[in-house]
C-alpha atoms as a PDB file:
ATOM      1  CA  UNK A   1     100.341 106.457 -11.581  1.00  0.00           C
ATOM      2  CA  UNK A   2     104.196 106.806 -12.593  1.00  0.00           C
ATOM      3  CA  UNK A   3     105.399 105.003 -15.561  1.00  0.00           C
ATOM      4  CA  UNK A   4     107.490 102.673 -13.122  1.00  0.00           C
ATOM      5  CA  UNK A   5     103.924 101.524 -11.049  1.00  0.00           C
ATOM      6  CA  UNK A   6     102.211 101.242 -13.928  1.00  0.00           C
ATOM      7  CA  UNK A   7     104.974  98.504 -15.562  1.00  0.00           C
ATOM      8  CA  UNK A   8     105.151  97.142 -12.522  1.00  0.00           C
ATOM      9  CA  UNK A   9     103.904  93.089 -11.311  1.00  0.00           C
ATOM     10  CA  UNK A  10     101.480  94.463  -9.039  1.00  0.00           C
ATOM     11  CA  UNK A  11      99.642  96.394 -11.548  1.00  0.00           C
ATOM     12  CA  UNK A  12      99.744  93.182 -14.331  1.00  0.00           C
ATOM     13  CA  UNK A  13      97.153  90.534 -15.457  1.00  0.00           C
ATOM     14  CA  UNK A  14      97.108  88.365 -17.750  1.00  0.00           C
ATOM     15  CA  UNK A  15      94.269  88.185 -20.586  1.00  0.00           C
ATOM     16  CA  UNK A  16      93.692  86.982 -23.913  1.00  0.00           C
ATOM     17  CA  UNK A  17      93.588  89.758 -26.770  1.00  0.00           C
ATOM     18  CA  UNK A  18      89.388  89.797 -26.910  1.00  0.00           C
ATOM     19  CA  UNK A  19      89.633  90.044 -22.783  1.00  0.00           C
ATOM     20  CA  UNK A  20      92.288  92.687 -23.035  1.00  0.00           C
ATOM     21  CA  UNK A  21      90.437  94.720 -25.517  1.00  0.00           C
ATOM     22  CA  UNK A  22      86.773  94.128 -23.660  1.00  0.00           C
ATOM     23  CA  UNK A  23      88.496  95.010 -20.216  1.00  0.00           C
ATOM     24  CA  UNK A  24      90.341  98.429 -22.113  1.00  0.00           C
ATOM     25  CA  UNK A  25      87.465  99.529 -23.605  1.00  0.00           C
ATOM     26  CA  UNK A  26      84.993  99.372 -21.149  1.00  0.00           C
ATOM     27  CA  UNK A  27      86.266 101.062 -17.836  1.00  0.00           C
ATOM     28  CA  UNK A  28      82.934 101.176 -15.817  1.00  0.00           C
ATOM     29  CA  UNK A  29      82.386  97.551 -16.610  1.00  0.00           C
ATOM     30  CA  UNK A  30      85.502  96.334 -15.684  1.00  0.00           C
ATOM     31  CA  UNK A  31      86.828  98.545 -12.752  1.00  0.00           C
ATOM     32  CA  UNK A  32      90.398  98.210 -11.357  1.00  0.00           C
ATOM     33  CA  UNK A  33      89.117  96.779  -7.943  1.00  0.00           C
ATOM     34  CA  UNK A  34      87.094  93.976 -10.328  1.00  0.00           C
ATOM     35  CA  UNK A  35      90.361  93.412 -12.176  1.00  0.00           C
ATOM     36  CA  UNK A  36      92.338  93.012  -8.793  1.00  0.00           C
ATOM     37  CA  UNK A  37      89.872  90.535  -7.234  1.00  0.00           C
ATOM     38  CA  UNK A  38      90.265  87.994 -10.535  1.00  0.00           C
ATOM     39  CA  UNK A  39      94.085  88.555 -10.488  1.00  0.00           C
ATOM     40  CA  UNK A  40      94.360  87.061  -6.788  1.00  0.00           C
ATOM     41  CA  UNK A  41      91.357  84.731  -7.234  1.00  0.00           C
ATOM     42  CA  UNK A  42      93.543  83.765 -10.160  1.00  0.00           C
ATOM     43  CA  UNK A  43      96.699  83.581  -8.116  1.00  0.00           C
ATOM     44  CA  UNK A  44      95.113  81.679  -5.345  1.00  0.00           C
ATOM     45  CA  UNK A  45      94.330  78.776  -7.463  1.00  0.00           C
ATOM     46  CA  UNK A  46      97.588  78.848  -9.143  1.00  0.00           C
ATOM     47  CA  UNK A  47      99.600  78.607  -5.566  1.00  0.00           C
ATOM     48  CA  UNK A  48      97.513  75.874  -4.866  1.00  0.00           C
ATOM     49  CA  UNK A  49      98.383  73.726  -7.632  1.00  0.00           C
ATOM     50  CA  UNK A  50     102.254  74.949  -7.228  1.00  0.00           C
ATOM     51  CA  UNK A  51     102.553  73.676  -3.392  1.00  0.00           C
ATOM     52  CA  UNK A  52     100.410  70.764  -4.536  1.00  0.00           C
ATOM     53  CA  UNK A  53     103.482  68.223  -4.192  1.00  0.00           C
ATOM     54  CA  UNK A  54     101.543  65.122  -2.871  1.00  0.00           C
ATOM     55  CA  UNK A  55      98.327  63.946  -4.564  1.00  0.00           C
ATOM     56  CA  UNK A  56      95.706  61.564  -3.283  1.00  0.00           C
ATOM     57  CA  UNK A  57      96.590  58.170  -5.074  1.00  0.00           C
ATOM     58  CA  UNK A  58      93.040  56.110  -4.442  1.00  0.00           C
ATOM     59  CA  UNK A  59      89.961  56.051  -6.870  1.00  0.00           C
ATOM     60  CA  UNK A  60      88.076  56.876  -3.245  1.00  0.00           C
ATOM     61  CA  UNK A  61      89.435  59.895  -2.578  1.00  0.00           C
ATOM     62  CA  UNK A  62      88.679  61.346  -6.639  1.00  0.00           C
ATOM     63  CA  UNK A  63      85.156  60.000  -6.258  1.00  0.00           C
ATOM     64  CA  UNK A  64      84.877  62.044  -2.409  1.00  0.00           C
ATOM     65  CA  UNK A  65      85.840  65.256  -4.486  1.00  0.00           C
ATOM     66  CA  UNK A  66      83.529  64.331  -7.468  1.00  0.00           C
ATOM     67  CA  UNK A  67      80.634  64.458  -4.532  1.00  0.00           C
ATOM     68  CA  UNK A  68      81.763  67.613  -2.999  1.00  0.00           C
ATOM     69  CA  UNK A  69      82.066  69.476  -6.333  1.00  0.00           C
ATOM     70  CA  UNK A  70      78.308  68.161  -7.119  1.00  0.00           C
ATOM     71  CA  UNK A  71      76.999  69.813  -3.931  1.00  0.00           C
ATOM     72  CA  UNK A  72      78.180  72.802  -5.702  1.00  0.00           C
ATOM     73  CA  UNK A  73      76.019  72.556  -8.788  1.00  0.00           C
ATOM     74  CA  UNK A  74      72.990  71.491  -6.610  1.00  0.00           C
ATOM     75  CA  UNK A  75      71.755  74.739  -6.593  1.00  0.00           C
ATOM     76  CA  UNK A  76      68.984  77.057  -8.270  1.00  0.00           C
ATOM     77  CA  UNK A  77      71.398  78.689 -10.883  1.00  0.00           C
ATOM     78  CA  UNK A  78      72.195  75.242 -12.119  1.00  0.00           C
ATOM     79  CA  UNK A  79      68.492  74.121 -11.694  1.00  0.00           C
ATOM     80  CA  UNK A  80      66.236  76.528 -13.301  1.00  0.00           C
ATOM     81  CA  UNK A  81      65.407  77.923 -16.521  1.00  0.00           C
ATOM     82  CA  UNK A  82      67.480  81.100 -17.280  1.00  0.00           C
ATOM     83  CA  UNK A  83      63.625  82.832 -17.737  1.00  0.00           C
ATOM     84  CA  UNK A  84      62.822  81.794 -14.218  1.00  0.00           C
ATOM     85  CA  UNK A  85      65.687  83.253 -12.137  1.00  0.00           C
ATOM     86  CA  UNK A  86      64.317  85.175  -9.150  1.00  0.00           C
ATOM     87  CA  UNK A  87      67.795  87.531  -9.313  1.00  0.00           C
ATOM     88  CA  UNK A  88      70.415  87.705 -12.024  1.00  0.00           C
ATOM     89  CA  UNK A  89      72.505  89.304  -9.688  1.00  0.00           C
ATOM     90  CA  UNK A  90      72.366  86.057  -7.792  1.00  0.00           C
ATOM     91  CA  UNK A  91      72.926  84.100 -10.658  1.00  0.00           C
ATOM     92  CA  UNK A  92      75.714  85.536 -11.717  1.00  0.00           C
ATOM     93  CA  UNK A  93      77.322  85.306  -8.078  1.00  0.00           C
ATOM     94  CA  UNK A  94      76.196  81.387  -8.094  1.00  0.00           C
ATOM     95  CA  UNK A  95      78.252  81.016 -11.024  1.00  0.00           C
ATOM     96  CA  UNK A  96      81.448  82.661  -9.735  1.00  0.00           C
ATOM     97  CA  UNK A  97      81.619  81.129  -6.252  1.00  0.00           C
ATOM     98  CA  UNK A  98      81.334  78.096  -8.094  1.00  0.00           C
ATOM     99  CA  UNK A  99      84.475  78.452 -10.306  1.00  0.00           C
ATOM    100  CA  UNK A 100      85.994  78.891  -6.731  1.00  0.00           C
ATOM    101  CA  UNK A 101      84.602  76.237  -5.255  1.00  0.00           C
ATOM    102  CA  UNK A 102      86.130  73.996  -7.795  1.00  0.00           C
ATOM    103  CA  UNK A 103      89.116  75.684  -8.265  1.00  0.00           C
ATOM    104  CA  UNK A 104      89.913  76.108  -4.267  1.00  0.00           C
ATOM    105  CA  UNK A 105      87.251  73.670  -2.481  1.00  0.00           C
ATOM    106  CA  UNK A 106      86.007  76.156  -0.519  1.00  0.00           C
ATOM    107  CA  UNK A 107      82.058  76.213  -1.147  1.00  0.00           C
ATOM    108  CA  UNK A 108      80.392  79.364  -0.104  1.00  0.00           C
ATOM    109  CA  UNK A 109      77.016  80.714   0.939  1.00  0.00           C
ATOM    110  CA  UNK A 110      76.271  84.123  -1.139  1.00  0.00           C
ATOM    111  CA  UNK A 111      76.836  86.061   2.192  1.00  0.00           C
ATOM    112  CA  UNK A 112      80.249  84.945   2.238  1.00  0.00           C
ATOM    113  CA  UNK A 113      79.520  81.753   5.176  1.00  0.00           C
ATOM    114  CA  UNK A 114      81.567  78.767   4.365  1.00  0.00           C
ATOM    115  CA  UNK A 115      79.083  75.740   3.616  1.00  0.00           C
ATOM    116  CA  UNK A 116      81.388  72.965   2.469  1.00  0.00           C
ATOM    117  CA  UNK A 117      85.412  72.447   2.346  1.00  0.00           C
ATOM    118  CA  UNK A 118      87.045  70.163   0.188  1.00  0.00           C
ATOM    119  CA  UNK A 119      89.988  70.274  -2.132  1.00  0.00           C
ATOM    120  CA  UNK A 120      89.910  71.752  -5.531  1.00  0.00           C
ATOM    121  CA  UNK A 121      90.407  69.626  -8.663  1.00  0.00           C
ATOM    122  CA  UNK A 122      94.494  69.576  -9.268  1.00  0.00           C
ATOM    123  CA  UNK A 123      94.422  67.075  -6.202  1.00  0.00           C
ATOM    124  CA  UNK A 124      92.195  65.159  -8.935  1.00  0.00           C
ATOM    125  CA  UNK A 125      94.445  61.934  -9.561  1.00  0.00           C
ATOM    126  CA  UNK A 126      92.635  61.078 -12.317  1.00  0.00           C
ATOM    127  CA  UNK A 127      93.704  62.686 -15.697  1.00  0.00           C
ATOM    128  CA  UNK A 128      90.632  62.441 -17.709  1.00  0.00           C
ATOM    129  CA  UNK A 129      88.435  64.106 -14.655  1.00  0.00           C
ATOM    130  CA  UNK A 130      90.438  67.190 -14.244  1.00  0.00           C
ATOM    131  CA  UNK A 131      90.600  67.767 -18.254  1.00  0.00           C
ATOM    132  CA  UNK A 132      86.654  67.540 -17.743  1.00  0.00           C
ATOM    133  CA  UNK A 133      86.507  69.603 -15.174  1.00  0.00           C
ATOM    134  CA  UNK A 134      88.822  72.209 -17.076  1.00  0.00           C
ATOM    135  CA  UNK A 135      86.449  72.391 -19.549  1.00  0.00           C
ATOM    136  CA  UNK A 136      83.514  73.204 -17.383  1.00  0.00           C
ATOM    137  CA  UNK A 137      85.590  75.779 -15.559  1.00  0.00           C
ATOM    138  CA  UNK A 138      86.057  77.409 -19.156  1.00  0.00           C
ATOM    139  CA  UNK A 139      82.172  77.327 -19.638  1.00  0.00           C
ATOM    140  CA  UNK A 140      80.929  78.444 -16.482  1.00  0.00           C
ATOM    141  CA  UNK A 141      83.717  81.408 -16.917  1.00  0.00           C
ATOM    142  CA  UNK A 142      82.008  81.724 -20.497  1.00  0.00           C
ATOM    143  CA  UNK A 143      78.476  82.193 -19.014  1.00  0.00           C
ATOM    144  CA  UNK A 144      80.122  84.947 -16.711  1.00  0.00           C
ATOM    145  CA  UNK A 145      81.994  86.867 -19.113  1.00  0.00           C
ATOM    146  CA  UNK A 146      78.258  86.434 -21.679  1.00  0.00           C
ATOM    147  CA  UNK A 147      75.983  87.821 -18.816  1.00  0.00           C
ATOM    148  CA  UNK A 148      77.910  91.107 -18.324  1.00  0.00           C
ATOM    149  CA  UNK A 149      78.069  91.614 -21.932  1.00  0.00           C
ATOM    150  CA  UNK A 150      74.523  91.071 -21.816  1.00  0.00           C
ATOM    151  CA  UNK A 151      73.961  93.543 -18.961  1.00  0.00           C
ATOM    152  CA  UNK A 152      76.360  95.928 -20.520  1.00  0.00           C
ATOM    153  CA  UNK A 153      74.556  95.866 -23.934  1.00  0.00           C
ATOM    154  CA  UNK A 154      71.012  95.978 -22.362  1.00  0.00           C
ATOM    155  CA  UNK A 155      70.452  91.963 -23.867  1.00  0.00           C
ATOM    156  CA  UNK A 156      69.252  91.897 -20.126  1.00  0.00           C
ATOM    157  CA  UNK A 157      67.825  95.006 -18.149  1.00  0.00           C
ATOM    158  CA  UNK A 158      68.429  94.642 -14.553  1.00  0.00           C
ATOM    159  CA  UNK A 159      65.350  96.264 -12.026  1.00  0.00           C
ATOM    160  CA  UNK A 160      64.845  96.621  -8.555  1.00  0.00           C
ATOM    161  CA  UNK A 161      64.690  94.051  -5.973  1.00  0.00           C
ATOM    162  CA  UNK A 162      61.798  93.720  -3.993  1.00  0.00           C
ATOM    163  CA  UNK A 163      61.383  90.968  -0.980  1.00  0.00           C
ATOM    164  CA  UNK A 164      63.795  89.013  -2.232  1.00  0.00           C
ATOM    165  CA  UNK A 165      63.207  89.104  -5.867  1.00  0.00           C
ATOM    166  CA  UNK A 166      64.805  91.443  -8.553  1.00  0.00           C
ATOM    167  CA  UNK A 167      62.856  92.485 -11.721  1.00  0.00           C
ATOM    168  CA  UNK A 168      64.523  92.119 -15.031  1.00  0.00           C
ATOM    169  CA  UNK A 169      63.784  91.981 -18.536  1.00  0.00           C
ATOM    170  CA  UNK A 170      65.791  89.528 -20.973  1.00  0.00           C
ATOM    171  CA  UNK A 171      65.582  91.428 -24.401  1.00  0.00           C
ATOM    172  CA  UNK A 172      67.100  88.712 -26.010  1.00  0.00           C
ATOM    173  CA  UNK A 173      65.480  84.998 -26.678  1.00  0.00           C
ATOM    174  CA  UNK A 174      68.535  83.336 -27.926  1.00  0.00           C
ATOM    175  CA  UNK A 175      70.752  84.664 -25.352  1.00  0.00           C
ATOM    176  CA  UNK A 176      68.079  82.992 -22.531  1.00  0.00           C
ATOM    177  CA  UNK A 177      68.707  79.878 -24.274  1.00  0.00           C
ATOM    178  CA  UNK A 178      72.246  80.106 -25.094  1.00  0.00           C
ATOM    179  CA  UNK A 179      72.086  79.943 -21.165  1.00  0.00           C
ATOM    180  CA  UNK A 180      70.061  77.164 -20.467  1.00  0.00           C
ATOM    181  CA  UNK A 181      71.730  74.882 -23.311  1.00  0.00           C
ATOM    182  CA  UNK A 182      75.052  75.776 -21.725  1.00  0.00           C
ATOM    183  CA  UNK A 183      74.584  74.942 -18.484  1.00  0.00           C
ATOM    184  CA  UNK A 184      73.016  71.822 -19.797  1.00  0.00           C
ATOM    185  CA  UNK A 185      75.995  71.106 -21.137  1.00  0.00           C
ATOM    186  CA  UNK A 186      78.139  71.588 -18.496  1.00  0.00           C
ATOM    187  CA  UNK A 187      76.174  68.959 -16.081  1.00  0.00           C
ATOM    188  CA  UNK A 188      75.923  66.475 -19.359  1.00  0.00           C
ATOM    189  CA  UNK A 189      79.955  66.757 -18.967  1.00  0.00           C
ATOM    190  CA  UNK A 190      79.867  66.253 -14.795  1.00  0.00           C
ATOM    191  CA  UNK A 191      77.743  63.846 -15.023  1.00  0.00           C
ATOM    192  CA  UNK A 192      79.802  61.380 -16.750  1.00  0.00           C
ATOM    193  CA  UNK A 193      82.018  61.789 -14.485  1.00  0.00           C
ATOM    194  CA  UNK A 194      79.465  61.464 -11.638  1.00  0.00           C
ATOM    195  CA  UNK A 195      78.940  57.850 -13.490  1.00  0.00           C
ATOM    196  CA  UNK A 196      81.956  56.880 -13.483  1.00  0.00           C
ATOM    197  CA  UNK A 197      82.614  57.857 -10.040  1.00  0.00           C
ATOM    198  CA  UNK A 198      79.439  55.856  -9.291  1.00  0.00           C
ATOM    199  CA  UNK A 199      77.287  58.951  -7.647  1.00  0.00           C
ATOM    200  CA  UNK A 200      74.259  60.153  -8.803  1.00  0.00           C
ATOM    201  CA  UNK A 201      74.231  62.566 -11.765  1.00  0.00           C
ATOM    202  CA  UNK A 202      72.276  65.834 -11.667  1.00  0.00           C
ATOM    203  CA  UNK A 203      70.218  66.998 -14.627  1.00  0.00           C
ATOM    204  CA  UNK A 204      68.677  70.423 -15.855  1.00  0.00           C
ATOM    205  CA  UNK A 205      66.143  71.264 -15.284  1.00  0.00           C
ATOM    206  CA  UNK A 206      65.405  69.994 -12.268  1.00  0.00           C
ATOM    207  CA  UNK A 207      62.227  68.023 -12.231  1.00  0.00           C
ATOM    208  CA  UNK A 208      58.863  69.603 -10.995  1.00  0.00           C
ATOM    209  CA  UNK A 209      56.171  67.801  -9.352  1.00  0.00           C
ATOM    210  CA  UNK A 210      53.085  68.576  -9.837  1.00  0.00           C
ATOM    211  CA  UNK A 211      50.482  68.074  -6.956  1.00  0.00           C
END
């Protein structure tokens, strides 16, 4: 690239100093086509909230996007024990679709299929929801950014996959319940929102029945 490309908008994104340093020092990890695909994800989200000029004003309508955004945590990778995944790779995609989910309202299947379509939380009216749902948006990025560490370090040692499950190998107890305790938190947080909003909470783990 020329020096002019290189300082130019289309080849800038913003990051913290630790991001900036993990993203520089670890190419293979963090390839440019990676990069682009969290700068417009990023940018996405951002025009959203920018052309955002009219906001719902009734309770009703927070509490409809409260119930859309818990469809999006009512699934395995918010359900199970880290230990008990059937694919990381799945997990980790789980994770990321929702951050867009709640970002854009767009739910998605993992093959790309549009489930559910909402709004994402800046049309929240209510202040003290969307600086809960900021939050959890900063830990469910956190459990992203920890799991390719962990993949990167060898913590966790991805295998095949074989009819529909992948073989792995977490090297690392703590980190598998570093996992479990965060997403924990993360539906403790929703679901006092969910309260509030009168709709049923979810917990994790799920419950098992036992026949």
């Amino acid at each position: 690239m020329s020096e002019e490309d290189r300082k130019s908008i289309e080849n800038g994104i913003w990051l913290c100093q630790n991001c900036g340093k993990l993203v520089d020092n670890d190419e293979k990890a963090y390839p440019s086509d990676l990069l682009q695909q969290w700068k417009d994800l990023s940018e996405r989200a951002a025009l959203l909230e920018i052309e955002t000029n009219k906001t719902p004003s009734s309770s009703e309508n927070d509490a409809s996007l409260i119930k859309f955004y818990s469809q999006c945590f009512d699934r395995p990778a918010f359900q199970d024990p880290f230990h008990q995944e059937g694919s990381m790779e799945a997990f980790d995609k789980a994770i990321e679709d929702t951050i867009t989910a709640i970002n854009t309202g767009t739910l998605r299947a993992r093959d790309g299929a549009v489930l559910s379509q909402s709004k994402g939380k800046s049309y929240l009216t209510r202040a003290a929801w969307r600086e809960k749902m900021d939050v959890i948006i900063d830990l469910l990025r956190a459990i992203r950014e920890r799991y390719s560490l962990a993949v990167h370090d060898g913590s966790i040692h991805l295998g095949q996959e074989y009819q529909g499950r992948q073989f792995y190998c977490i090297n690392d107890r703590e980190l598998s319940a570093w996992f479990d305790i965060t997403r924990c938190e993360i539906l403790r947080i929703f679901g006092d929102v969910c309260k509030e909003a009168d709709i049923k909470p979810l917990s994790f783990p799920r419950p098992r029945r036992f026949w």
